[in-house]
N, C-alpha and C. Protein backbone atom coordinates (compact mmCIF):
# COMPACT_ATOMS: atom_id res chain seq x y z
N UNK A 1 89.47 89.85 99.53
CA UNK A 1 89.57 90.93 100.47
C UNK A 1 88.41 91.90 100.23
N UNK A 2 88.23 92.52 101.57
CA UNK A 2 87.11 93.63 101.08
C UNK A 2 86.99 94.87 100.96
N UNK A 3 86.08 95.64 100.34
CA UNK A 3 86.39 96.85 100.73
C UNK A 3 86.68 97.32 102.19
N UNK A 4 87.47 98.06 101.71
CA UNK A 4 87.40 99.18 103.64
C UNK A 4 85.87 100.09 103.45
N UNK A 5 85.52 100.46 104.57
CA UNK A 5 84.64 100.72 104.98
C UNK A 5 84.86 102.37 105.47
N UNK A 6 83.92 103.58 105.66
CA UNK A 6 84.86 104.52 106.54
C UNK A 6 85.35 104.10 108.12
N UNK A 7 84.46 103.62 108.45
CA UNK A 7 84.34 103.21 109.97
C UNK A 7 86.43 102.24 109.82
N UNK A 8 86.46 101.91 109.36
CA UNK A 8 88.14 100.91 108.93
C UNK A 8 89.08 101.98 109.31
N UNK A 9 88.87 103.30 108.37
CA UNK A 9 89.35 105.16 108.11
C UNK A 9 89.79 105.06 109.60
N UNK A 10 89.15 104.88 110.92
CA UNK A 10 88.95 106.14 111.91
C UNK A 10 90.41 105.77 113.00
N UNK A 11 91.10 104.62 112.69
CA UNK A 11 92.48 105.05 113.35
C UNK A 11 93.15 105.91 112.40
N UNK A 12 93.33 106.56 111.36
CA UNK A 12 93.85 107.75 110.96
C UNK A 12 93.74 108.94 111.35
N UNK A 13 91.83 108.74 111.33
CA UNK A 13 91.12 109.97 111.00
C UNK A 13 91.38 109.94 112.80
N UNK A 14 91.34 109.38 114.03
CA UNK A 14 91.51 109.93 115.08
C UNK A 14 93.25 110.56 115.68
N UNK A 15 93.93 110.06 114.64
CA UNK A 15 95.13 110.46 114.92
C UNK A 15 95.46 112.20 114.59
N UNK A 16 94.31 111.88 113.10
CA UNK A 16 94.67 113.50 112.41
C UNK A 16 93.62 114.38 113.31
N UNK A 17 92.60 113.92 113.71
CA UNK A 17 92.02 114.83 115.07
C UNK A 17 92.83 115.46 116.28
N UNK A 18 93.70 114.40 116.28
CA UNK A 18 94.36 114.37 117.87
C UNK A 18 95.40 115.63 117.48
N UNK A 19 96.32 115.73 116.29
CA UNK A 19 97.40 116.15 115.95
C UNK A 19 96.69 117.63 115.50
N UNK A 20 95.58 118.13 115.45
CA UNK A 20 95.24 119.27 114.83
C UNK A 20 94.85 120.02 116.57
N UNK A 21 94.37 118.89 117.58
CA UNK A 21 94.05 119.46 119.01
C UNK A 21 95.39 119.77 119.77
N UNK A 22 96.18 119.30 119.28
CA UNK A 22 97.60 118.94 120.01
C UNK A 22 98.59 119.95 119.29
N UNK A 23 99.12 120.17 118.29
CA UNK A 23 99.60 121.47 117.53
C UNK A 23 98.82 122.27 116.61
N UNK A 24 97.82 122.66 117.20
CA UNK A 24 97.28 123.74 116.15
C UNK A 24 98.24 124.99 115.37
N UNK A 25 99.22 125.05 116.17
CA UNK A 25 100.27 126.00 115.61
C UNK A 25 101.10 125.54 114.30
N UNK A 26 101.36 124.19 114.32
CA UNK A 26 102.45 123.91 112.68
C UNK A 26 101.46 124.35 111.88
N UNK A 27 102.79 124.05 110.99
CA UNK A 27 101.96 124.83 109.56
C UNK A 27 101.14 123.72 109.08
N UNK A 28 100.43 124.37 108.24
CA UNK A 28 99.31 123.18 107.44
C UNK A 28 99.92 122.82 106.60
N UNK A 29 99.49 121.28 105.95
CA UNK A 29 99.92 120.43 105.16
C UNK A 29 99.01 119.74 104.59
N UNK A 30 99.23 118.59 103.67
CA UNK A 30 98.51 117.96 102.86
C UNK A 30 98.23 117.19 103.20
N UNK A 31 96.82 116.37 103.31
CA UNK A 31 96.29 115.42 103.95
C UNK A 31 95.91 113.98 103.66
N UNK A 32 96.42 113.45 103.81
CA UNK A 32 95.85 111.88 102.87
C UNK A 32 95.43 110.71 103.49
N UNK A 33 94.31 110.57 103.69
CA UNK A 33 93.82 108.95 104.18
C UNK A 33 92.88 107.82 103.37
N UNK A 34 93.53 107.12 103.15
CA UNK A 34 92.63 106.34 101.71
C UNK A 34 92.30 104.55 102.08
N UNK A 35 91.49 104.08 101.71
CA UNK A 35 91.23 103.20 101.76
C UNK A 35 92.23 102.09 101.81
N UNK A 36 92.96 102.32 100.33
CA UNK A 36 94.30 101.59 99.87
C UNK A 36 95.42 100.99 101.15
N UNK A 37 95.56 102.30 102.59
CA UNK A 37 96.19 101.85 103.51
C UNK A 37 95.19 102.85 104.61
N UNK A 38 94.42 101.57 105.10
CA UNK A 38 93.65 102.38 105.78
C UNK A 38 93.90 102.26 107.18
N UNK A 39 95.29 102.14 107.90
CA UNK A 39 95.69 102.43 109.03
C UNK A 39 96.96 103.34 108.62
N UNK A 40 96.62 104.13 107.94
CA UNK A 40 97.75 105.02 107.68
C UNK A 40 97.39 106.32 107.33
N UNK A 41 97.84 107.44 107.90
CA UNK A 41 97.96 108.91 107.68
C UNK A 41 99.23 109.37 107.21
N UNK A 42 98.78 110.29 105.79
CA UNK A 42 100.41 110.90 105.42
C UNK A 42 100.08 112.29 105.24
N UNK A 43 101.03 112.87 105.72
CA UNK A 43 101.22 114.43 105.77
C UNK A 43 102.21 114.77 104.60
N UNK A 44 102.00 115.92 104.19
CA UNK A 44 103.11 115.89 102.87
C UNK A 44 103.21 117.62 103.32
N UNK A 45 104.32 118.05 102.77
CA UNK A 45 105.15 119.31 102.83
C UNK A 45 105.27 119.50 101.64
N UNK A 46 104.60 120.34 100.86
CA UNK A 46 105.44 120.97 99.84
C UNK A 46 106.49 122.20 99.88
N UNK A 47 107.31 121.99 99.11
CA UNK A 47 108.64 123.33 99.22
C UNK A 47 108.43 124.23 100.15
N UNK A 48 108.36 123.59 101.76
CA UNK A 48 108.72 124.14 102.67
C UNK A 48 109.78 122.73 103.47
N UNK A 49 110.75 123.10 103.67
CA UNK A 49 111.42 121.87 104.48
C UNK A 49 111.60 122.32 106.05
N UNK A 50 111.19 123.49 106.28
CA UNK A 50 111.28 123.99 107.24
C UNK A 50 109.59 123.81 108.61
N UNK A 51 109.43 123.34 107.64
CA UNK A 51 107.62 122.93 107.96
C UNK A 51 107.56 120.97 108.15
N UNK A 52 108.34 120.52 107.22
CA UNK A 52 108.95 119.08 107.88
C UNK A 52 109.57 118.80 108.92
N UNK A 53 110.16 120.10 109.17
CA UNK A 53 111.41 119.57 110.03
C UNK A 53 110.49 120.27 111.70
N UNK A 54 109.63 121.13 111.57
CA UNK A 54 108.76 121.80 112.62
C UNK A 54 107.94 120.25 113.32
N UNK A 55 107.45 119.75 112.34
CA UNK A 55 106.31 118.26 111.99
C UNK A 55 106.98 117.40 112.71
N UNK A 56 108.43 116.80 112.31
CA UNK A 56 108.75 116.20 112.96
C UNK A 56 109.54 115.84 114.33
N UNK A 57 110.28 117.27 114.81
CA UNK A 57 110.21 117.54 115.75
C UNK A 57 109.15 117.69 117.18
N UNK A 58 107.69 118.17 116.44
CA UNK A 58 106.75 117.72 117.41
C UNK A 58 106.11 116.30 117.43
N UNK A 59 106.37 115.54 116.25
CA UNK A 59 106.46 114.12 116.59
C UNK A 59 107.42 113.35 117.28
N UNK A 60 108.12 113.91 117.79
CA UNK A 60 109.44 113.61 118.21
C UNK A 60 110.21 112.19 117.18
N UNK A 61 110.18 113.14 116.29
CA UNK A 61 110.64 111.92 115.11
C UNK A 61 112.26 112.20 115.30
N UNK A 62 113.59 111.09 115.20
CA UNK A 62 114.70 111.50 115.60
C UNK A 62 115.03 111.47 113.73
N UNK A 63 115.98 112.49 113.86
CA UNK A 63 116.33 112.65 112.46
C UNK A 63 117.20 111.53 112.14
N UNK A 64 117.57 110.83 112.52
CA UNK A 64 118.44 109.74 111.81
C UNK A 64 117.52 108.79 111.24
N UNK A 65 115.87 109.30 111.29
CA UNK A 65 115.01 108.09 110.57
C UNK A 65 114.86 108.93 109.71
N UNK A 66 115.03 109.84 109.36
CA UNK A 66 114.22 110.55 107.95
C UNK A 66 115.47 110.10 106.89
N UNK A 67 114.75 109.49 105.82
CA UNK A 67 115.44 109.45 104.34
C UNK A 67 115.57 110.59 103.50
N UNK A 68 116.39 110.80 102.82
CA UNK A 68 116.70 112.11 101.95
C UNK A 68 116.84 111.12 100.58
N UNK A 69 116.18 111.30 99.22
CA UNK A 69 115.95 110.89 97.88
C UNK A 69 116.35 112.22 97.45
N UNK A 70 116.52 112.31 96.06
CA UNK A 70 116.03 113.24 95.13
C UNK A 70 115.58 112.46 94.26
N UNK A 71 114.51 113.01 93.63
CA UNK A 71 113.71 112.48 92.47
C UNK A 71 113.92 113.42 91.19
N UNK A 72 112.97 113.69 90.43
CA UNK A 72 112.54 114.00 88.88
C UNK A 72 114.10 114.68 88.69
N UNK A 73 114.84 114.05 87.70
CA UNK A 73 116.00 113.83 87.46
C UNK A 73 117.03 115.01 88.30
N UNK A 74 117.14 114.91 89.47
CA UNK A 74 117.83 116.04 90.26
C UNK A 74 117.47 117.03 90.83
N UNK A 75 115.70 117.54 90.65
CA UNK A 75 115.76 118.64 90.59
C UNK A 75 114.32 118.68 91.77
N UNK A 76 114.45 117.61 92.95
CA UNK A 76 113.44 118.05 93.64
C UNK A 76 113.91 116.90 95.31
N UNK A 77 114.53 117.24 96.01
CA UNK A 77 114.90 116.98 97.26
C UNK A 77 113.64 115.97 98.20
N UNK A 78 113.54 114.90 98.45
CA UNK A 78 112.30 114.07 99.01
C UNK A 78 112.86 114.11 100.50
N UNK A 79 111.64 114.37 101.60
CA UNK A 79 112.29 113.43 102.81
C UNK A 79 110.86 112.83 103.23
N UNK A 80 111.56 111.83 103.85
CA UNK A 80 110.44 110.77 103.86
C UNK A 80 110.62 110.14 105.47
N UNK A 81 109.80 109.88 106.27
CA UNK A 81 109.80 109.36 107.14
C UNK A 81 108.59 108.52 108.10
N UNK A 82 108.32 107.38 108.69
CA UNK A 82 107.15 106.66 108.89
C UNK A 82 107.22 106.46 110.76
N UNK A 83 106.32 106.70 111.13
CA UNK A 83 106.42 106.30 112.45
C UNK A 83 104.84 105.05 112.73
N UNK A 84 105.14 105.23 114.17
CA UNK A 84 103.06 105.05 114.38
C UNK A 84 102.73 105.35 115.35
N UNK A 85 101.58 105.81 115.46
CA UNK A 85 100.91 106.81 116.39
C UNK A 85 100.03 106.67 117.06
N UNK A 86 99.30 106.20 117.58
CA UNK A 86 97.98 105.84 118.41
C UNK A 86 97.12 105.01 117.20
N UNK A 87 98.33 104.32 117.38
CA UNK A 87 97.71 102.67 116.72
C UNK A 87 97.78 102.48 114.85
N UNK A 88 98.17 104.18 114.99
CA UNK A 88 98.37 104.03 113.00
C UNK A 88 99.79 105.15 112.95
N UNK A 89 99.64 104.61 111.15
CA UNK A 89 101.05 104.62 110.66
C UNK A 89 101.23 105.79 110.21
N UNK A 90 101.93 106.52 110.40
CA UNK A 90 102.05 107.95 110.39
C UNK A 90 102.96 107.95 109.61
N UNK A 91 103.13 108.96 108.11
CA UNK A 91 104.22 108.92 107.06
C UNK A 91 104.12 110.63 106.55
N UNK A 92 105.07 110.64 106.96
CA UNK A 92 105.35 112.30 106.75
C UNK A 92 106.33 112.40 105.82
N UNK A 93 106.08 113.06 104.71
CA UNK A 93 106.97 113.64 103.83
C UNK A 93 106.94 114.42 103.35
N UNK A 94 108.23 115.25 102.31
CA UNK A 94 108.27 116.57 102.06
C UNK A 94 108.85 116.80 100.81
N UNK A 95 108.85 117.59 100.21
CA UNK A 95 109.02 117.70 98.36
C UNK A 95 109.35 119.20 98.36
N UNK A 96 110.75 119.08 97.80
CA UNK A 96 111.12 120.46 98.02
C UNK A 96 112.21 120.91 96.60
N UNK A 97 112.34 122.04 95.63
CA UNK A 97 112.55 122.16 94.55
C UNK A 97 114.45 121.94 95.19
N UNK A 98 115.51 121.68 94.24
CA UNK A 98 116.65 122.02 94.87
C UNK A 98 116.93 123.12 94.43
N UNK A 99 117.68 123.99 95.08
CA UNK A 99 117.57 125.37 94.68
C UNK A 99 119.03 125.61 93.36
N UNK A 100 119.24 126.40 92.47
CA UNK A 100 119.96 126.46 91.49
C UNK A 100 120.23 125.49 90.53
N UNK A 101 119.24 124.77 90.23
CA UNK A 101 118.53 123.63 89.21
C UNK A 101 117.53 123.98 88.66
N UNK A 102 117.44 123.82 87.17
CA UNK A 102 116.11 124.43 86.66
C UNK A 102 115.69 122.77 85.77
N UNK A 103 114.86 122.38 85.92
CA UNK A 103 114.42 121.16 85.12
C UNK A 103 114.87 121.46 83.47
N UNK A 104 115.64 120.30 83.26
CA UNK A 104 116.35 119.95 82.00
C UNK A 104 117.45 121.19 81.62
N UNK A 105 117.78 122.22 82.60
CA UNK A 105 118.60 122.76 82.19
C UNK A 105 120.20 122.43 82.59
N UNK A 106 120.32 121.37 84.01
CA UNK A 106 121.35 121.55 84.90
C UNK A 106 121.38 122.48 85.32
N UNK A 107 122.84 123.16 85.88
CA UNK A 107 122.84 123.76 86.88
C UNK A 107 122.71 125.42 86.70
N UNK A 108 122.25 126.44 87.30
CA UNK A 108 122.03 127.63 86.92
C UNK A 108 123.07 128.72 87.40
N UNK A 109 123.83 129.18 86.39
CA UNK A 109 124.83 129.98 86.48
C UNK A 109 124.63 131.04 87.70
């Protein structure tokens, strides 16, 4: 197999064009397009879930596709969800602390 190329990049990179002309209003997020999956764009949310849920609503993502995880032993809420978008794979997710959990303490009085 070969390397990707940038020119490989540009169904992402025209999706994340399209989505910055098209809602300039959501909030900003984290950006990722990599070689590794190079028909794929992921948006990430940190400890805002309220900024996921803005994201995927203007994707018209239906909430019965978003997954809910928690990860690092309890104490951080995941949602995860994949669509595709003008020809690429769109993966939006969000990382959010759970609230009255302190890492390795359990639960906070």
């Amino acid at each position: 197999m070969s390397t990707p190329t940038m020119g490989d990049l540009s169904a992402p990179v025209t999706v994340l064009t399209s989505l910055m002309a098209r809602f300039p209003g959501l909030p900003g997020v984290t950006v990722r397009i990599c070689p590794i999956f190079p028909d794929q764009v992921e948006l990430a949310v940190h400890d805002d879930l309220t900024a996921f849920e803005a994201w995927r609503e203007a994707l018209e993502i239906s909430p019965e596709k978003v997954v809910h995880r928690v990860q690092s032993q309890g104490t951080t809420h995941v949602l995860d969800v994949h669509t595709v978008l003008m020809g690429a794979r769109l993966h939006l997710v969000a990382y959010a602390d759970i609230l009255g959990r302190a890492p390795g303490l359990g639960a906070v009085s």
